[in-house]
ModelCIF file with pLDDT and N, C-alpha, C, O atoms, coordinates in Angstrom:
data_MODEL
#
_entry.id   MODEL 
#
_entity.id                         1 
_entity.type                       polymer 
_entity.pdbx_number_of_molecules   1 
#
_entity_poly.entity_id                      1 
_entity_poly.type                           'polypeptide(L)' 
_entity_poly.nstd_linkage                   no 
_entity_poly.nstd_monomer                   no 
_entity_poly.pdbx_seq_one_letter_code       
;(UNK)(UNK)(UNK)(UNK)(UNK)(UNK)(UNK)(UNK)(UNK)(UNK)(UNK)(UNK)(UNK)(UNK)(UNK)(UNK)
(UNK)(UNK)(UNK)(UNK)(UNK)(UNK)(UNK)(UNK)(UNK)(UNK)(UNK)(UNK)(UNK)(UNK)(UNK)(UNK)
(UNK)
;
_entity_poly.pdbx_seq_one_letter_code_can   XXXXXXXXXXXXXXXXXXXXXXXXXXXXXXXXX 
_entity_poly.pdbx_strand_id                 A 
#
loop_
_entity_poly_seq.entity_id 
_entity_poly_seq.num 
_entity_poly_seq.mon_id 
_entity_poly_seq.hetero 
1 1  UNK n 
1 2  UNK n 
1 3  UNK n 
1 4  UNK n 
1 5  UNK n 
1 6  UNK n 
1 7  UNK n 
1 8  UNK n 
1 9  UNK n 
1 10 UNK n 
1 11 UNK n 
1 12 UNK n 
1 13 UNK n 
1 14 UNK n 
1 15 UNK n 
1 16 UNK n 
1 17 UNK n 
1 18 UNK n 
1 19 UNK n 
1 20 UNK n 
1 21 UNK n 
1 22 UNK n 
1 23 UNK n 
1 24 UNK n 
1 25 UNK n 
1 26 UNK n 
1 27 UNK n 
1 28 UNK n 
1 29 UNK n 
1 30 UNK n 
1 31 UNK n 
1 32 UNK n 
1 33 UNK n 
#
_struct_asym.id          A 
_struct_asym.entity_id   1 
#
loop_
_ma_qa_metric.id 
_ma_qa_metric.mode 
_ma_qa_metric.name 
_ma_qa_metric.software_group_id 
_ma_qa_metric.type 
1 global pLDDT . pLDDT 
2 local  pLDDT . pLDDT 
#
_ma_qa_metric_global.metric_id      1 
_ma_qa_metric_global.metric_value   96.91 
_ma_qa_metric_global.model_id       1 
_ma_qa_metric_global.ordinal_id     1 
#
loop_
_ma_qa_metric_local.label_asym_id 
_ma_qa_metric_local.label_comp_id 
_ma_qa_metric_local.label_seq_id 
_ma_qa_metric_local.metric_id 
_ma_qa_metric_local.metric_value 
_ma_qa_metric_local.model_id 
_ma_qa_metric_local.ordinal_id 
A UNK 1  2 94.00 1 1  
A UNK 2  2 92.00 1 2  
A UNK 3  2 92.00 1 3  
A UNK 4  2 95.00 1 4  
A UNK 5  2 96.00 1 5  
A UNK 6  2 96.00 1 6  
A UNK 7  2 97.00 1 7  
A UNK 8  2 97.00 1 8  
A UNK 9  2 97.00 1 9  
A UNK 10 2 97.00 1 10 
A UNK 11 2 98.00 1 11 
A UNK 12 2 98.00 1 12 
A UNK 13 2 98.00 1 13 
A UNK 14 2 98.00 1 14 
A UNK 15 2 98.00 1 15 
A UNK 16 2 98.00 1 16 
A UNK 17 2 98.00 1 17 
A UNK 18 2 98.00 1 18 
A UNK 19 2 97.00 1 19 
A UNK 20 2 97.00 1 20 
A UNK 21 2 95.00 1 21 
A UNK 22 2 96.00 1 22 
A UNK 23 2 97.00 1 23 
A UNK 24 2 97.00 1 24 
A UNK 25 2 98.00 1 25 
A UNK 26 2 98.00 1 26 
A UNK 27 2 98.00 1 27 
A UNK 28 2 98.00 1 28 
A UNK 29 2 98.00 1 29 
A UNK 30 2 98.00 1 30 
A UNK 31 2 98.00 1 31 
A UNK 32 2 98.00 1 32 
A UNK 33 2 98.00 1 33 
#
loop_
_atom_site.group_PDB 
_atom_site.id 
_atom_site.type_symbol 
_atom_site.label_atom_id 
_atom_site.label_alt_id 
_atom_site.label_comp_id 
_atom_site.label_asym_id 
_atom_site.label_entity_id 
_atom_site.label_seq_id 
_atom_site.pdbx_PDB_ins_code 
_atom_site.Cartn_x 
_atom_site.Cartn_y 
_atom_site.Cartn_z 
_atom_site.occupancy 
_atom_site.B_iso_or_equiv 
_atom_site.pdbx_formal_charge 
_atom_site.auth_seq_id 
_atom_site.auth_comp_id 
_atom_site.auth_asym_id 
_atom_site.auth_atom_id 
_atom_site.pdbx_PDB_model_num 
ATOM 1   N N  . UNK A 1 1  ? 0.814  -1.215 0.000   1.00 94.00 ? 1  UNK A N  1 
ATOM 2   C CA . UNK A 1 1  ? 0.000  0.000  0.000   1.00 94.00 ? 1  UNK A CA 1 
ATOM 3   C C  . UNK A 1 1  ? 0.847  1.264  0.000   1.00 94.00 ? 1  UNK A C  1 
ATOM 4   O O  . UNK A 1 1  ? 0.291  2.358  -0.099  1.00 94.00 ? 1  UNK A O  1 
ATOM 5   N N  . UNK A 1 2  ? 2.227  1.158  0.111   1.00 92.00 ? 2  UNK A N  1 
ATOM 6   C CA . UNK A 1 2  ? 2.915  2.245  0.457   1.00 92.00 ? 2  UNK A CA 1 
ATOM 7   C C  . UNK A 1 2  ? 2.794  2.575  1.546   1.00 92.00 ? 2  UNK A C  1 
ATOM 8   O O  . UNK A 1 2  ? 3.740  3.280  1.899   1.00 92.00 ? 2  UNK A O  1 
ATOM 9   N N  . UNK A 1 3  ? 1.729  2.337  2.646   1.00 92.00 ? 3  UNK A N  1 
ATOM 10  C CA . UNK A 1 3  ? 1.584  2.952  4.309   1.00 92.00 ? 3  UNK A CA 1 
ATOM 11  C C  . UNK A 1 3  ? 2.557  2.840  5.057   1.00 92.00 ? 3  UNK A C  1 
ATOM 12  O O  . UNK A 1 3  ? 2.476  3.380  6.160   1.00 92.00 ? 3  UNK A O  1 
ATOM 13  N N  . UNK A 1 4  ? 3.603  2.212  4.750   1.00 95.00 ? 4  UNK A N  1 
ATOM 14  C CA . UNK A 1 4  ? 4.319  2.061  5.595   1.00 95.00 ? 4  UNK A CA 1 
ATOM 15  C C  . UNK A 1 4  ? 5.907  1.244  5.343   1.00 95.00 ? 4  UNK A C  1 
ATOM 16  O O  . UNK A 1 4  ? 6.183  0.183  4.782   1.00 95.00 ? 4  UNK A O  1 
ATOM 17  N N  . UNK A 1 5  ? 6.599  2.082  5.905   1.00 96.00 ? 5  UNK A N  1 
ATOM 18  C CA . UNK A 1 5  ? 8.029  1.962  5.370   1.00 96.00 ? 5  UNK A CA 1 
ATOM 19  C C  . UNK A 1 5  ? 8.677  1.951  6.722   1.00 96.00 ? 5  UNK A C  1 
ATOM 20  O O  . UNK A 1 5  ? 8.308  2.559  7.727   1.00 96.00 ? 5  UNK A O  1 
ATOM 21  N N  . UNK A 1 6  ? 10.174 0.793  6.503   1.00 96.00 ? 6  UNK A N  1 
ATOM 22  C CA . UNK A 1 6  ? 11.116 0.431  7.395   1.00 96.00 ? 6  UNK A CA 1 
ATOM 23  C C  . UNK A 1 6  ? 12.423 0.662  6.899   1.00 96.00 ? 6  UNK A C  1 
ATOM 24  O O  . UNK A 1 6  ? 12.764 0.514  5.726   1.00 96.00 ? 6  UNK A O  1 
ATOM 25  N N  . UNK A 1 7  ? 13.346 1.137  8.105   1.00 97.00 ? 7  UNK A N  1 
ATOM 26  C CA . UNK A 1 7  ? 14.661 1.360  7.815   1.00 97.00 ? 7  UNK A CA 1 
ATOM 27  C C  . UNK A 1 7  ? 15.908 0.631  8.377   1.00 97.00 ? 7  UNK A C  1 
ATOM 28  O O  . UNK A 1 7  ? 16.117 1.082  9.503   1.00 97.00 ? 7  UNK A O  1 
ATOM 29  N N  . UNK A 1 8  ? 16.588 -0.074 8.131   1.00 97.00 ? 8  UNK A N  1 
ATOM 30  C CA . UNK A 1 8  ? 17.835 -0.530 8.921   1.00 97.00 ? 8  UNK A CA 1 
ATOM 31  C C  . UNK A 1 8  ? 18.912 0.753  9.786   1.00 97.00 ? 8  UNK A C  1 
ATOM 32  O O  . UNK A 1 8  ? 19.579 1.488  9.059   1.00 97.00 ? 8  UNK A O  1 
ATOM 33  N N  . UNK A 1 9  ? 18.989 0.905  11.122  1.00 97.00 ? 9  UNK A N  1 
ATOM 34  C CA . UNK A 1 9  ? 19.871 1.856  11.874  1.00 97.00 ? 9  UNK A CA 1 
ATOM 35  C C  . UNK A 1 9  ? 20.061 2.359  11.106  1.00 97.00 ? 9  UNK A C  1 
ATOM 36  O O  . UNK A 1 9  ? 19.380 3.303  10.703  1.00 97.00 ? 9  UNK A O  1 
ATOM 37  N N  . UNK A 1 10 ? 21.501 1.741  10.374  1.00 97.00 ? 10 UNK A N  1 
ATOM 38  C CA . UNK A 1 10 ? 22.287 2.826  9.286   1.00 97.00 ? 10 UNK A CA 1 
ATOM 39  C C  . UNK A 1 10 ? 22.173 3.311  8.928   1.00 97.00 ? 10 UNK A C  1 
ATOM 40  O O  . UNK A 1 10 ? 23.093 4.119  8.793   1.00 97.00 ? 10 UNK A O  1 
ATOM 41  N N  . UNK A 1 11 ? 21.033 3.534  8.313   1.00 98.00 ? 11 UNK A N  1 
ATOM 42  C CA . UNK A 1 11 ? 20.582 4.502  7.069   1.00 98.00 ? 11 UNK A CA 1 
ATOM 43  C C  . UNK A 1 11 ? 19.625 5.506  7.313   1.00 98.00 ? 11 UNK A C  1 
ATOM 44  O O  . UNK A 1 11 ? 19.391 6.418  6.521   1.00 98.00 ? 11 UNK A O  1 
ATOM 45  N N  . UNK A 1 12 ? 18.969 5.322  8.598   1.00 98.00 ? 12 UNK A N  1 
ATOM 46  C CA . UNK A 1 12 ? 17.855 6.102  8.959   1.00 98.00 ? 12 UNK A CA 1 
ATOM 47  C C  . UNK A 1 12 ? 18.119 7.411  8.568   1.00 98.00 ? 12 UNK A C  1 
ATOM 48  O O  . UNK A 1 12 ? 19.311 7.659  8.745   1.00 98.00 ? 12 UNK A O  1 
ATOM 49  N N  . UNK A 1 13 ? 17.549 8.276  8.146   1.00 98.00 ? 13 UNK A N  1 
ATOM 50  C CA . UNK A 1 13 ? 17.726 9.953  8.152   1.00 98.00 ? 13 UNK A CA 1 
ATOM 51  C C  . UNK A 1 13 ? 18.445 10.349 7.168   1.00 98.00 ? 13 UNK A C  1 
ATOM 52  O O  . UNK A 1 13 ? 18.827 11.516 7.079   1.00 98.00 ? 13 UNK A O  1 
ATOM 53  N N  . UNK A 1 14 ? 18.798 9.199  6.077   1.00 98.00 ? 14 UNK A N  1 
ATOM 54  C CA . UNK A 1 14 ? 19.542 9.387  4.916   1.00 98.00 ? 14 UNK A CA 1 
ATOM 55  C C  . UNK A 1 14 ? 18.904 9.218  3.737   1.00 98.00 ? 14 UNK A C  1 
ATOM 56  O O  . UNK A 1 14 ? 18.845 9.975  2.768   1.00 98.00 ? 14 UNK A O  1 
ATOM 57  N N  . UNK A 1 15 ? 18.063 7.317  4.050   1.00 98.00 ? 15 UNK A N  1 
ATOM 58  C CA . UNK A 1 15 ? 17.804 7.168  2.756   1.00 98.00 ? 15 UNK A CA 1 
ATOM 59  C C  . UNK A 1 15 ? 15.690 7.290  3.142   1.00 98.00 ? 15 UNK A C  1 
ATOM 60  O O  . UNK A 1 15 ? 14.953 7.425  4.119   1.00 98.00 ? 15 UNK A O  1 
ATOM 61  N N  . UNK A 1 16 ? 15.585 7.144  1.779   1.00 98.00 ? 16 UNK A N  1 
ATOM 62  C CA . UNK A 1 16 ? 14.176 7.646  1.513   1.00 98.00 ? 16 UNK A CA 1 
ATOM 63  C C  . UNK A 1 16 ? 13.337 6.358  0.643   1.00 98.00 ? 16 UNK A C  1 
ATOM 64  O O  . UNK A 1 16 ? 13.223 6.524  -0.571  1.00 98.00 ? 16 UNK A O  1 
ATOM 65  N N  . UNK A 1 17 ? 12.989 5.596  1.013   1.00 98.00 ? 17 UNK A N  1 
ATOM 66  C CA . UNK A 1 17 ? 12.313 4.448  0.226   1.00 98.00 ? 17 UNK A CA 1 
ATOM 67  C C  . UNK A 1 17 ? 10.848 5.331  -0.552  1.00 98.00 ? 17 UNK A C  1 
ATOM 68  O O  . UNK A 1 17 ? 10.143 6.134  0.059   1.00 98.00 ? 17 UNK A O  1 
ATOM 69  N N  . UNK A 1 18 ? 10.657 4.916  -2.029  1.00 98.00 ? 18 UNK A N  1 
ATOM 70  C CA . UNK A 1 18 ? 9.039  5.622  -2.436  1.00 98.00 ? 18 UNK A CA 1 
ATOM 71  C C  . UNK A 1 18 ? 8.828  4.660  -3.499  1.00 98.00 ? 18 UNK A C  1 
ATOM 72  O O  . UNK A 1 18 ? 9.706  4.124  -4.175  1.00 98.00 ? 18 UNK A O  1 
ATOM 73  N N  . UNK A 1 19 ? 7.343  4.465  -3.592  1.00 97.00 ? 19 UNK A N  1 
ATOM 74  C CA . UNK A 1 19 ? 6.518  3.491  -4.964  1.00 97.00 ? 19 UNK A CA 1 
ATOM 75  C C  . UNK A 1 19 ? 5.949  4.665  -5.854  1.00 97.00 ? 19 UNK A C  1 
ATOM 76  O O  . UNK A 1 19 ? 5.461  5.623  -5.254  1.00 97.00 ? 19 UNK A O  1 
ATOM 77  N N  . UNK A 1 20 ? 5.966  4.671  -6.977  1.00 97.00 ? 20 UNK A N  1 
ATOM 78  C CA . UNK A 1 20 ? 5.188  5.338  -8.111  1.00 97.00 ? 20 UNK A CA 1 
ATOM 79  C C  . UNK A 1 20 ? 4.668  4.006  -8.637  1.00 97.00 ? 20 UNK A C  1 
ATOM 80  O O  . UNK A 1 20 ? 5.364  3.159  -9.197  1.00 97.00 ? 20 UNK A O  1 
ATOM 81  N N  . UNK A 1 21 ? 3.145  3.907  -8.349  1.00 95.00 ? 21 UNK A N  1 
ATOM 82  C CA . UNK A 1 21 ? 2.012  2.638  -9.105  1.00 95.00 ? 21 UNK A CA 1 
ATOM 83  C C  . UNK A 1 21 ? 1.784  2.696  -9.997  1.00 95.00 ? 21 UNK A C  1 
ATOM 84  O O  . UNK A 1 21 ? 1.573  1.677  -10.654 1.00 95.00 ? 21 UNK A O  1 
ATOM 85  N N  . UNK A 1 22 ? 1.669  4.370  -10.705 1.00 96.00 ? 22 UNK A N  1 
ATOM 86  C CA . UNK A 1 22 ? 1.891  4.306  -12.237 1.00 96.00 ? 22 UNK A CA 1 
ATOM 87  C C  . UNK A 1 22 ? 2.848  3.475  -13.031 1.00 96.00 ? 22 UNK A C  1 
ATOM 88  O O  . UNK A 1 22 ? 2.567  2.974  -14.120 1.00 96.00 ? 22 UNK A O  1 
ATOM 89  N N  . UNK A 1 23 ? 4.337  3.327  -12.236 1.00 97.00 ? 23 UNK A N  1 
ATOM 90  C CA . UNK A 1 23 ? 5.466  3.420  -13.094 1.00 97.00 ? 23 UNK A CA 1 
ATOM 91  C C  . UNK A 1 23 ? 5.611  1.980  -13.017 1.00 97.00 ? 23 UNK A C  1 
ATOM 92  O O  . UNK A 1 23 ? 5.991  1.365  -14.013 1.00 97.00 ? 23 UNK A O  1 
ATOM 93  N N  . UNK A 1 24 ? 5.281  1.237  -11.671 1.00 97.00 ? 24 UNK A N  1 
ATOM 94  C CA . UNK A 1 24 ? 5.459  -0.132 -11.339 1.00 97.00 ? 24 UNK A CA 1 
ATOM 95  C C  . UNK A 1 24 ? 6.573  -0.104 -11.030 1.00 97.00 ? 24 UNK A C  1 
ATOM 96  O O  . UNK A 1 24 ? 7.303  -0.892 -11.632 1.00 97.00 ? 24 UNK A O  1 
ATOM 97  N N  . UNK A 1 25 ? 7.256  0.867  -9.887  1.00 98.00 ? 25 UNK A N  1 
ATOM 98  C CA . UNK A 1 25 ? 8.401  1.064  -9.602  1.00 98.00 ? 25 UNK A CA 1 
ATOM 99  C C  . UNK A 1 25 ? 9.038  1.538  -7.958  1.00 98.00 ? 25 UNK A C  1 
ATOM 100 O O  . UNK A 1 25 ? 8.415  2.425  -7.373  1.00 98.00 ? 25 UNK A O  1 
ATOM 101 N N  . UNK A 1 26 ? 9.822  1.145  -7.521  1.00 98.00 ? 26 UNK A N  1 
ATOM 102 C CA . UNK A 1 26 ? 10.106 1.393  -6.769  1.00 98.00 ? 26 UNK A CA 1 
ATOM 103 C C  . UNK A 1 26 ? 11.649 2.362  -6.760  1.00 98.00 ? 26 UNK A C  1 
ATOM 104 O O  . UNK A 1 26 ? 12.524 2.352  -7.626  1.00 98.00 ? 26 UNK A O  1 
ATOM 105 N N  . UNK A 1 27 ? 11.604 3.265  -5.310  1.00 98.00 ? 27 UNK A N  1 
ATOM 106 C CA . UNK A 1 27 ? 12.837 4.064  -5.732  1.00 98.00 ? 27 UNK A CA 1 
ATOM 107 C C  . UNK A 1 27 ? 13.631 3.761  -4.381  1.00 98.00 ? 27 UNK A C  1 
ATOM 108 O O  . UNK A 1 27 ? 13.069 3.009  -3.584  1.00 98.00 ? 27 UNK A O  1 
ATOM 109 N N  . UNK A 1 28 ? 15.136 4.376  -3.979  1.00 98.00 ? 28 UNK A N  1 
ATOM 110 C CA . UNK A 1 28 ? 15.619 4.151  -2.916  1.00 98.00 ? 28 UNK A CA 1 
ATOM 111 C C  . UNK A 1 28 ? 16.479 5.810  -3.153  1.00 98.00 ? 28 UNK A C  1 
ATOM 112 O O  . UNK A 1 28 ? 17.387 5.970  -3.968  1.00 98.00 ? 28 UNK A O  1 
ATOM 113 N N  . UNK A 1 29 ? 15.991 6.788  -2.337  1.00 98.00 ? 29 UNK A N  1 
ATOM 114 C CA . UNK A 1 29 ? 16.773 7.807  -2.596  1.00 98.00 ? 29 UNK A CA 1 
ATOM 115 C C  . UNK A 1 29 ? 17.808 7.511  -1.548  1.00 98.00 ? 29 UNK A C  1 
ATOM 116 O O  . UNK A 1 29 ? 17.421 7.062  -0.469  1.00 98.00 ? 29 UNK A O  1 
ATOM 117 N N  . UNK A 1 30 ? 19.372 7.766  -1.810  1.00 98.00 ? 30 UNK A N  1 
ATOM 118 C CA . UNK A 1 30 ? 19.996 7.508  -1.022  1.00 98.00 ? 30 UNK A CA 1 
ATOM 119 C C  . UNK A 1 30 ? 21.179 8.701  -0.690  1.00 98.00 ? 30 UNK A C  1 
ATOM 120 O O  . UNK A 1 30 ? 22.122 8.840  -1.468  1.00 98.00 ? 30 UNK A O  1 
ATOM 121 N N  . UNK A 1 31 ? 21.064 9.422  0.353   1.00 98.00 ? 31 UNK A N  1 
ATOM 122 C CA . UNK A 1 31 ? 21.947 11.031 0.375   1.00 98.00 ? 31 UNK A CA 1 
ATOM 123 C C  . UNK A 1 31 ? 22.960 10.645 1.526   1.00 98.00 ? 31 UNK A C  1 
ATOM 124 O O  . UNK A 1 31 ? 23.212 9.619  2.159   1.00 98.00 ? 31 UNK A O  1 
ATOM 125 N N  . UNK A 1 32 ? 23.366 11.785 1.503   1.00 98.00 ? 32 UNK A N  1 
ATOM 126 C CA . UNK A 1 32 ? 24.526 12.077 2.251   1.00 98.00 ? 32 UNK A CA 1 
ATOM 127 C C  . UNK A 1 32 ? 25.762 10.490 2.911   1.00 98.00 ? 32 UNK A C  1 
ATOM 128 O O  . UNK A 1 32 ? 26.176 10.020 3.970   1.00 98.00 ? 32 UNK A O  1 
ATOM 129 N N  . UNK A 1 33 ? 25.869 10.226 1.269   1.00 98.00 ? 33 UNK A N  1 
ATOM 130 C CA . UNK A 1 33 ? 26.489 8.460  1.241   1.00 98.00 ? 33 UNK A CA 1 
ATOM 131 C C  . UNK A 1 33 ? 27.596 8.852  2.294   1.00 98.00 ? 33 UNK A C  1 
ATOM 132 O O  . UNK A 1 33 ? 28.391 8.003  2.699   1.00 98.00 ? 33 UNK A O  1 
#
């Protein structure tokens, strides 16, 4: 559903998980590597 998203420690506050249902896609924004 997209409602709800999990993060491993590490990454918290960095990376950004998102679905576009149009696209049939999933993304993983991932900053400040």
């Amino acid at each position: 559903s997209g409602g709800d998203t999990k993060y491993a420690d590490s990454v918290k506050g960095r990376f950004i998980i998102s679905k576009d249902s149009a696209k049939n896609t999933v993304y993983l924004q991932m900053n400040s590597l």
